[in-house]
PDB file of N, CA and C in Angstrom:
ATOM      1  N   UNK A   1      23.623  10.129 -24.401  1.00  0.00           N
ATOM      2  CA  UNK A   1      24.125  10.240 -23.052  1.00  0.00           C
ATOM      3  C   UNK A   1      25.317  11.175 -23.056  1.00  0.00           C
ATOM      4  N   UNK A   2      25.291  12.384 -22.107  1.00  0.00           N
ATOM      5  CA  UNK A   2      26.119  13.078 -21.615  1.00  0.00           C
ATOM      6  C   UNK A   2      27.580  12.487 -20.386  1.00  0.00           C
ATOM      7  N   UNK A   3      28.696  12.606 -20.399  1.00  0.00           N
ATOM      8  CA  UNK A   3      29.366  12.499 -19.275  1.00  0.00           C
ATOM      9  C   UNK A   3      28.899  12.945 -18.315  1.00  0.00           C
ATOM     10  N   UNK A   4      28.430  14.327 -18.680  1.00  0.00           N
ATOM     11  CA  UNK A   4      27.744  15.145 -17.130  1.00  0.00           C
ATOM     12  C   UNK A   4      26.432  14.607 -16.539  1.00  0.00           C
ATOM     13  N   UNK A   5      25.996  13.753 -17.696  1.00  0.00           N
ATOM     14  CA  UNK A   5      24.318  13.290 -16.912  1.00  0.00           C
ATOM     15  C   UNK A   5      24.706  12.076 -16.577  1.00  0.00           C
ATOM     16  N   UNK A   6      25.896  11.113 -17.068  1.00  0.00           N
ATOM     17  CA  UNK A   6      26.377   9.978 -16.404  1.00  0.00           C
ATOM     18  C   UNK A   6      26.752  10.365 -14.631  1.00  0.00           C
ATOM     19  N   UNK A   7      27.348  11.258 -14.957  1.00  0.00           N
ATOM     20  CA  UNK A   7      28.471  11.755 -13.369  1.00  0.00           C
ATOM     21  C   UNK A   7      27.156  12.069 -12.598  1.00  0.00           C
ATOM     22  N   UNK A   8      26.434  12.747 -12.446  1.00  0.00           N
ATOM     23  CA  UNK A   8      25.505  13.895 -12.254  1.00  0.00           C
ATOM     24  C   UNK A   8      24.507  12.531 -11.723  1.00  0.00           C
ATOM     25  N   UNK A   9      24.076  11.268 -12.368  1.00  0.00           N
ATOM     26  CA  UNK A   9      23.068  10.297 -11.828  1.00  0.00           C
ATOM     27  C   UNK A   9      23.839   9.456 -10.625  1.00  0.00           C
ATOM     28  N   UNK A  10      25.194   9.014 -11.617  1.00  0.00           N
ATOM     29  CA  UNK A  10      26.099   8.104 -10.293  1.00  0.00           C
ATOM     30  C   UNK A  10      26.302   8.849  -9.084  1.00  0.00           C
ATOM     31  N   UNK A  11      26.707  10.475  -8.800  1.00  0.00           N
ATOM     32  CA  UNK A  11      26.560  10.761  -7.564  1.00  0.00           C
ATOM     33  C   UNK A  11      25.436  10.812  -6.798  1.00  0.00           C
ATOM     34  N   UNK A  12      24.175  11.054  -7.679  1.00  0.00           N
ATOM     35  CA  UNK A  12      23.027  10.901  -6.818  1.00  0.00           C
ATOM     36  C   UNK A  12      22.530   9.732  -6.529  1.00  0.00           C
ATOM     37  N   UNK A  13      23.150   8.546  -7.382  1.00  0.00           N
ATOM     38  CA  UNK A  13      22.980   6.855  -6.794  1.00  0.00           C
ATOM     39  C   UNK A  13      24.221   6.896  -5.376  1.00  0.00           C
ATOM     40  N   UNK A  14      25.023   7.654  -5.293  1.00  0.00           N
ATOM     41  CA  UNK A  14      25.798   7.519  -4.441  1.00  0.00           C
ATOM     42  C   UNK A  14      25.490   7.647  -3.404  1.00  0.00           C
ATOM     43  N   UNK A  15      24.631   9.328  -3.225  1.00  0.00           N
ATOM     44  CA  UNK A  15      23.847   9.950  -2.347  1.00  0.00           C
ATOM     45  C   UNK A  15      22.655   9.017  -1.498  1.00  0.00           C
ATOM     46  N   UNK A  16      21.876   8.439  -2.158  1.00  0.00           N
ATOM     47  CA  UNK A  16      20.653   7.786  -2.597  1.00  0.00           C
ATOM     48  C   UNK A  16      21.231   6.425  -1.424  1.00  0.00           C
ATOM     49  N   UNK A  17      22.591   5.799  -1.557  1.00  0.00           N
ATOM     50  CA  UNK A  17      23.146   4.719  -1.305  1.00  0.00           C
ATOM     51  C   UNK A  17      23.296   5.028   0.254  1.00  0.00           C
ATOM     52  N   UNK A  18      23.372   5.951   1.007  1.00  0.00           N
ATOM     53  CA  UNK A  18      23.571   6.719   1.899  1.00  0.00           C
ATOM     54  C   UNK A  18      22.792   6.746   3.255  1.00  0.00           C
ATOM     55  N   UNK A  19      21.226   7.228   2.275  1.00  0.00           N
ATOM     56  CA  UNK A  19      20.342   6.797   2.983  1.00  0.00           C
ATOM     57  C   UNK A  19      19.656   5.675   3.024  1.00  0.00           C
ATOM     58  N   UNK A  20      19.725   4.728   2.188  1.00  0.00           N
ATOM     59  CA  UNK A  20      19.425   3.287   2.490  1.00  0.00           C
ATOM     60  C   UNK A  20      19.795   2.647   3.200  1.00  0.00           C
ATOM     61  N   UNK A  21      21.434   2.744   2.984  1.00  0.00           N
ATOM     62  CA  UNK A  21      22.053   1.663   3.935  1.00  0.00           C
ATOM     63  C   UNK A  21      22.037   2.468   5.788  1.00  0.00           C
ATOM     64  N   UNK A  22      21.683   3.697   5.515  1.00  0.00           N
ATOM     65  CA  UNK A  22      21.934   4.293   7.096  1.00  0.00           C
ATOM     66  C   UNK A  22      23.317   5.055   7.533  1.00  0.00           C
ATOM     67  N   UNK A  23      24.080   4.833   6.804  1.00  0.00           N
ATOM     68  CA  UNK A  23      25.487   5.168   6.918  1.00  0.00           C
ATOM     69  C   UNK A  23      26.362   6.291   6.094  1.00  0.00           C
ATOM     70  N   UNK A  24      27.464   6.519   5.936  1.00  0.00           N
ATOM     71  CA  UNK A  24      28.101   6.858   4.693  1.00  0.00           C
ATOM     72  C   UNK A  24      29.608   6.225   4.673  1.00  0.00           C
ATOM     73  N   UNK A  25      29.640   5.450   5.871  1.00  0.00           N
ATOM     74  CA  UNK A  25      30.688   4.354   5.624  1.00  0.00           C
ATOM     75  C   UNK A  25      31.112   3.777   4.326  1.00  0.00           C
ATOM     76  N   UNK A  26      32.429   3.607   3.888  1.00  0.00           N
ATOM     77  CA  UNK A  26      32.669   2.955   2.583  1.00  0.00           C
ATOM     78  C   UNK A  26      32.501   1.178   3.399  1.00  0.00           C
ATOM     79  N   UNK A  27      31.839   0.623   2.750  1.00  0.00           N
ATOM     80  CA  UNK A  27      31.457  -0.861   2.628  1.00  0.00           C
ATOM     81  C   UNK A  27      31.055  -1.503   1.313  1.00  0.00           C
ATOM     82  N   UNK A  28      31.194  -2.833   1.004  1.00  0.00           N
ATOM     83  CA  UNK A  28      31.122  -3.358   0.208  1.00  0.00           C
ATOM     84  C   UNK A  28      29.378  -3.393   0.004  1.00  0.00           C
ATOM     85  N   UNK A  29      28.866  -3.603   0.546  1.00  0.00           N
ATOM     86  CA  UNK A  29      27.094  -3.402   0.607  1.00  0.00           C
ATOM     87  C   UNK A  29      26.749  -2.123   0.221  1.00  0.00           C
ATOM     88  N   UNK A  30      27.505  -1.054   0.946  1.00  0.00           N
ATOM     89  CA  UNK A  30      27.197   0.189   0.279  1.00  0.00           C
ATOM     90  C   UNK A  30      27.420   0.516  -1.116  1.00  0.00           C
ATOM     91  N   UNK A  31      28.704   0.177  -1.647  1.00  0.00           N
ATOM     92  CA  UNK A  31      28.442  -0.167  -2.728  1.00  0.00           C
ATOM     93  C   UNK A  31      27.836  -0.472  -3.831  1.00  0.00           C
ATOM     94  N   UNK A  32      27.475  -2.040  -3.792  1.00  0.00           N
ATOM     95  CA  UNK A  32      26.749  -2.603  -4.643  1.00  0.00           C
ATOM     96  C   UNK A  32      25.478  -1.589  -4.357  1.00  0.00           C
ATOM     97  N   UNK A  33      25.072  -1.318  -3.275  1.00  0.00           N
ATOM     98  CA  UNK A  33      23.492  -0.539  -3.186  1.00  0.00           C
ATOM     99  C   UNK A  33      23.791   0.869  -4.175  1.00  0.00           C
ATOM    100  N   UNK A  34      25.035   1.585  -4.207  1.00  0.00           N
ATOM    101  CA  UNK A  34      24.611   2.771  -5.391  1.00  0.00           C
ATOM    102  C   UNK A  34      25.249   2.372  -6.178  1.00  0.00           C
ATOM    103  N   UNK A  35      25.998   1.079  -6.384  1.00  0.00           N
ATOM    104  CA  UNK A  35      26.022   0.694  -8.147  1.00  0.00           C
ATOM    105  C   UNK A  35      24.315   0.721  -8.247  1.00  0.00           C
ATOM    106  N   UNK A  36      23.882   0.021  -7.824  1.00  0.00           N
ATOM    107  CA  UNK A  36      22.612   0.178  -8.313  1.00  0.00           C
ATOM    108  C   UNK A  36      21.530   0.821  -8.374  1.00  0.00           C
ATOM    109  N   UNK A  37      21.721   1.883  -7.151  1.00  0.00           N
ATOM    110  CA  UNK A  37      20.802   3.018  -7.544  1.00  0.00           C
ATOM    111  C   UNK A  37      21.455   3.830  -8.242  1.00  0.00           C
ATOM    112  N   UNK A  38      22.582   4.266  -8.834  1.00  0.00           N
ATOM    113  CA  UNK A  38      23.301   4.812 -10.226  1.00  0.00           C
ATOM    114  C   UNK A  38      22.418   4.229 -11.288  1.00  0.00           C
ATOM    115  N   UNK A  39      22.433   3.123 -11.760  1.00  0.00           N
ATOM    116  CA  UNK A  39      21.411   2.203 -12.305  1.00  0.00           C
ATOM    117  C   UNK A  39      20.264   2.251 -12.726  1.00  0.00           C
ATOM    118  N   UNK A  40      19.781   2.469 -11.406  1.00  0.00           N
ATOM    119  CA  UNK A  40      18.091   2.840 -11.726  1.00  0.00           C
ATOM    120  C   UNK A  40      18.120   4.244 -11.749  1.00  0.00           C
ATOM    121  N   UNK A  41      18.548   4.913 -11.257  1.00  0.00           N
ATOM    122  CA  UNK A  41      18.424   6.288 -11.547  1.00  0.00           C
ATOM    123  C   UNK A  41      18.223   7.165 -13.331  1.00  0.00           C
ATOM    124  N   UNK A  42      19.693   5.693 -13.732  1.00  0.00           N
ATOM    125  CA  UNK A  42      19.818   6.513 -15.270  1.00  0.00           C
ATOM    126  C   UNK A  42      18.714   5.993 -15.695  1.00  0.00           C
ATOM    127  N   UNK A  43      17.849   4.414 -15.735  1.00  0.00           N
ATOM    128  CA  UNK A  43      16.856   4.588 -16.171  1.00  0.00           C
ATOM    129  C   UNK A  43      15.710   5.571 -16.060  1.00  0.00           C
ATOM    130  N   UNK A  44      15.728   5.969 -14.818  1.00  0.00           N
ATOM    131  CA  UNK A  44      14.353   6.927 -14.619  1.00  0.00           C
ATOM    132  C   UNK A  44      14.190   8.107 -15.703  1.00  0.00           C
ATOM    133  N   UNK A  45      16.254   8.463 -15.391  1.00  0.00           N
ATOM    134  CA  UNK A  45      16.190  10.197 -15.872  1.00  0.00           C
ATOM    135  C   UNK A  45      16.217  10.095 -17.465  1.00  0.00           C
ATOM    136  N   UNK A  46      15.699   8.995 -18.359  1.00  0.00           N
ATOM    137  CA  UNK A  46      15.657   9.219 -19.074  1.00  0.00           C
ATOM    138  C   UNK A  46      14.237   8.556 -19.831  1.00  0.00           C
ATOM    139  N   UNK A  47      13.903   8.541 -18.675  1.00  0.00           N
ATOM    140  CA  UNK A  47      11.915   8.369 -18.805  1.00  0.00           C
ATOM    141  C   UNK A  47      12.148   6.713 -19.481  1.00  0.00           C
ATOM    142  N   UNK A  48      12.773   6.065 -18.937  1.00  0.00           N
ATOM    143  CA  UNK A  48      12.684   4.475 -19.445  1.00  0.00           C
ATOM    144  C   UNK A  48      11.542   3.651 -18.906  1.00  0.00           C
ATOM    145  N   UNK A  49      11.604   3.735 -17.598  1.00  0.00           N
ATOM    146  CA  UNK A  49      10.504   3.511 -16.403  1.00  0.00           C
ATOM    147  C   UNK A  49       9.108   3.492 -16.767  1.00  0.00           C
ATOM    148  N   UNK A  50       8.271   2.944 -16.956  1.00  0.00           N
ATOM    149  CA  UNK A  50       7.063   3.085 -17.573  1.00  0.00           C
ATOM    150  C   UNK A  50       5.982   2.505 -16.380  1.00  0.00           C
ATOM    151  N   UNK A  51       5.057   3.672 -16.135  1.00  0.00           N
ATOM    152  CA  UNK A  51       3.953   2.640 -14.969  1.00  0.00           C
ATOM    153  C   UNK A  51       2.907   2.973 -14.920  1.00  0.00           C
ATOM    154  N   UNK A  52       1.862   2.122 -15.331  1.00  0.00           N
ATOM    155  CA  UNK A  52       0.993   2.375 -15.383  1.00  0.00           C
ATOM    156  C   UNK A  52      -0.240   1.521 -15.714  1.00  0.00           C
ATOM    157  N   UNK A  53      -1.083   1.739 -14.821  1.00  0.00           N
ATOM    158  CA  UNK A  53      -2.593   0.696 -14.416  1.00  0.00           C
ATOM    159  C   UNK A  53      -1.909  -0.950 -14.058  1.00  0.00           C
ATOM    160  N   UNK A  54      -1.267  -0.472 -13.210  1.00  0.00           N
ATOM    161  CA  UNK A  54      -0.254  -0.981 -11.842  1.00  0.00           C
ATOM    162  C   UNK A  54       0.220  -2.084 -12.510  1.00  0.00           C
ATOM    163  N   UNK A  55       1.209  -1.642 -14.097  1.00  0.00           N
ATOM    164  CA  UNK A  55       2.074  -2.874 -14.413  1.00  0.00           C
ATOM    165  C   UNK A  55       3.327  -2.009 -14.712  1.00  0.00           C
ATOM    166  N   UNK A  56       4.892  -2.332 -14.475  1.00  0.00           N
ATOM    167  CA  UNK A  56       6.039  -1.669 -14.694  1.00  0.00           C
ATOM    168  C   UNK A  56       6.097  -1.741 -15.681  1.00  0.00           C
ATOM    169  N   UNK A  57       6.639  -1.609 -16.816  1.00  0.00           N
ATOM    170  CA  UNK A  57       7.378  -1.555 -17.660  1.00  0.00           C
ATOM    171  C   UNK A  57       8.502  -0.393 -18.112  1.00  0.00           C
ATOM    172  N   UNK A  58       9.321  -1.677 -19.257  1.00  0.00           N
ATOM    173  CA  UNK A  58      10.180  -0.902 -19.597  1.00  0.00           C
ATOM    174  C   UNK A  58      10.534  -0.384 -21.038  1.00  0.00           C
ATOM    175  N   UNK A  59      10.511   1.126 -21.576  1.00  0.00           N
ATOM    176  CA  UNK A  59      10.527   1.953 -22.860  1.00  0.00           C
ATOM    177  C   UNK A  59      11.892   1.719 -23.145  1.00  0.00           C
ATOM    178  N   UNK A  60      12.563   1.451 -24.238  1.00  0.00           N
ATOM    179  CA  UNK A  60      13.078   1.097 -24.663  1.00  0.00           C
ATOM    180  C   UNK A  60      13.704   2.490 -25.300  1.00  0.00           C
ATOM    181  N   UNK A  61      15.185   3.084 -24.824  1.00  0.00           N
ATOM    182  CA  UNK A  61      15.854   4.172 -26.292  1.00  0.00           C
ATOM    183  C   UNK A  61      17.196   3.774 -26.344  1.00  0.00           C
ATOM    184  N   UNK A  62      18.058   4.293 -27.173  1.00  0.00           N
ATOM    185  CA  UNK A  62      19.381   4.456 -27.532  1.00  0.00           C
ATOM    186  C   UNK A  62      20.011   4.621 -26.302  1.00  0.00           C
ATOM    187  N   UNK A  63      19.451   5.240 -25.401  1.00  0.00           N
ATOM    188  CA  UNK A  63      20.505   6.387 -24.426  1.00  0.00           C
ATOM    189  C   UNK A  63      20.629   5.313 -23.545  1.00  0.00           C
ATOM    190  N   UNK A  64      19.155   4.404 -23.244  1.00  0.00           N
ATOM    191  CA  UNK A  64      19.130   3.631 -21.712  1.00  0.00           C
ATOM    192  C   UNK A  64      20.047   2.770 -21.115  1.00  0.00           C
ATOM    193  N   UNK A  65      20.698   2.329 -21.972  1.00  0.00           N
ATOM    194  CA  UNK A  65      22.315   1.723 -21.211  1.00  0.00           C
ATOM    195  C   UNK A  65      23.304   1.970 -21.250  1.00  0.00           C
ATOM    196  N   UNK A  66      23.690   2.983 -22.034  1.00  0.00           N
ATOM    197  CA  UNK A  66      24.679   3.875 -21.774  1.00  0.00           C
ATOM    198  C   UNK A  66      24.828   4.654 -20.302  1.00  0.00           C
ATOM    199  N   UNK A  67      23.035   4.782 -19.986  1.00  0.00           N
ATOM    200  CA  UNK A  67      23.627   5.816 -18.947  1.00  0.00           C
ATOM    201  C   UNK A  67      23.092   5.341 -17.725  1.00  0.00           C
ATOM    202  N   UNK A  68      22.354   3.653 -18.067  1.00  0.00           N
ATOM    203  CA  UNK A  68      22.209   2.974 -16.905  1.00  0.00           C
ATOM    204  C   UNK A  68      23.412   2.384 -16.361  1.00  0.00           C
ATOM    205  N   UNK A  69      24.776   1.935 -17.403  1.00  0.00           N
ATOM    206  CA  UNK A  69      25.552   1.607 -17.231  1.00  0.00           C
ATOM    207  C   UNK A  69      26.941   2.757 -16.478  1.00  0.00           C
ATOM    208  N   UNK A  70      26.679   4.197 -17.162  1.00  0.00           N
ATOM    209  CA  UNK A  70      27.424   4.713 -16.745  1.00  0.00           C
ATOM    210  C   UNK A  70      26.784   5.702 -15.397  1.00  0.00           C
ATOM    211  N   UNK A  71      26.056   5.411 -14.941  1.00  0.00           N
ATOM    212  CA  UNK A  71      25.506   6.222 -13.767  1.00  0.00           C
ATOM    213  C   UNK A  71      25.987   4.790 -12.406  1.00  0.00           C
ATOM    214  N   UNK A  72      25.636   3.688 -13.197  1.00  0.00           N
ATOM    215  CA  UNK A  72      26.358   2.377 -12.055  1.00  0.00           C
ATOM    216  C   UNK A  72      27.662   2.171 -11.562  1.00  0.00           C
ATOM    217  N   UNK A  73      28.705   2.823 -12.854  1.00  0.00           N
ATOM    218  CA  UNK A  73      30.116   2.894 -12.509  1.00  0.00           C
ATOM    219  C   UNK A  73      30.088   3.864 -11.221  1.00  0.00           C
ATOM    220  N   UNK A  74      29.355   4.845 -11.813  1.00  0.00           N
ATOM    221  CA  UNK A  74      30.046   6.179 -10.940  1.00  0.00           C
ATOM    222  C   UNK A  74      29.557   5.889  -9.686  1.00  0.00           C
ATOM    223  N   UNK A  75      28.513   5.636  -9.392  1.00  0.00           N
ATOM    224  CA  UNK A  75      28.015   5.285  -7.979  1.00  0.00           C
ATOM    225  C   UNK A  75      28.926   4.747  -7.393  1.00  0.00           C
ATOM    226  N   UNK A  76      29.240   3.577  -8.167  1.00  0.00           N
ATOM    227  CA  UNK A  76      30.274   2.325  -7.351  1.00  0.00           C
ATOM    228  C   UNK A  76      31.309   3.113  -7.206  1.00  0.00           C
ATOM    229  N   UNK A  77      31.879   3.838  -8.044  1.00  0.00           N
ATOM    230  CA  UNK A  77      32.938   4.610  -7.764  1.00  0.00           C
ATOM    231  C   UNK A  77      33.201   5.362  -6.548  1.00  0.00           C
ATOM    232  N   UNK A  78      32.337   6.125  -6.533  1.00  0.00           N
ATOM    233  CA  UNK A  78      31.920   7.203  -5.614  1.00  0.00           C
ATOM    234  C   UNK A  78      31.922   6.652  -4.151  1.00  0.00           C
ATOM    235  N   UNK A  79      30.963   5.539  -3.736  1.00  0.00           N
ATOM    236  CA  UNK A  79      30.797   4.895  -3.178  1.00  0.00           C
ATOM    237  C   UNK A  79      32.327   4.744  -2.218  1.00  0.00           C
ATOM    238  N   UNK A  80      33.181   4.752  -3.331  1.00  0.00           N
ATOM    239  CA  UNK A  80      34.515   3.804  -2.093  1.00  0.00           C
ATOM    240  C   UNK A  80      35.415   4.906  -1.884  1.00  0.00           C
ATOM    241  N   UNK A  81      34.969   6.039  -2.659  1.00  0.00           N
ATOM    242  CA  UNK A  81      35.589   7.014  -1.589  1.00  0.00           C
ATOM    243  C   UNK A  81      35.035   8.138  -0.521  1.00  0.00           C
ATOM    244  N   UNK A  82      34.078   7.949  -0.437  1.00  0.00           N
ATOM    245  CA  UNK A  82      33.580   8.704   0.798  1.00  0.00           C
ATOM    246  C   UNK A  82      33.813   8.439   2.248  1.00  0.00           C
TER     247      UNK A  82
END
């Protein structure tokens, strides 16, 4: 995991948080919504996500919580100052 691919997922969980909730209001809901699409995001971008013959799963590497964890900060981060 990169800082820049940490920063780089949490703003697009931020982004992502935006259009879910409808808003770009700082709120506590908004929030938690791109902590967690920060979250899922870092899983995706690092092909963790597994789907197929319609069961999820999840691939297992080194990187996947590092940057599931650090794409969740930044969201949340991000999140309370917009």
């Amino acid at each position: 995991m990169t800082i820049k691919t940490a920063v780089t997922v949490g703003l697009a969980g931020n982004e992502l948080s935006k259009k879910i909730v409808g808003t770009s209001e700082v709120s506590a809901g908004r929030t938690v919504v791109a902590t967690g699409s920060g979250a899922a995001l870092g899983a995706v971008s690092v092909g963790t996500i597994v789907i197929g013959a319609g069961i999820v799963g999840v691939a297992t590497t080194p990187v996947t919580i590092p940057l599931c964890v650090g794409g969740a900060i930044i969201g949340g981060i991000a999140s309370l100052f917009d």
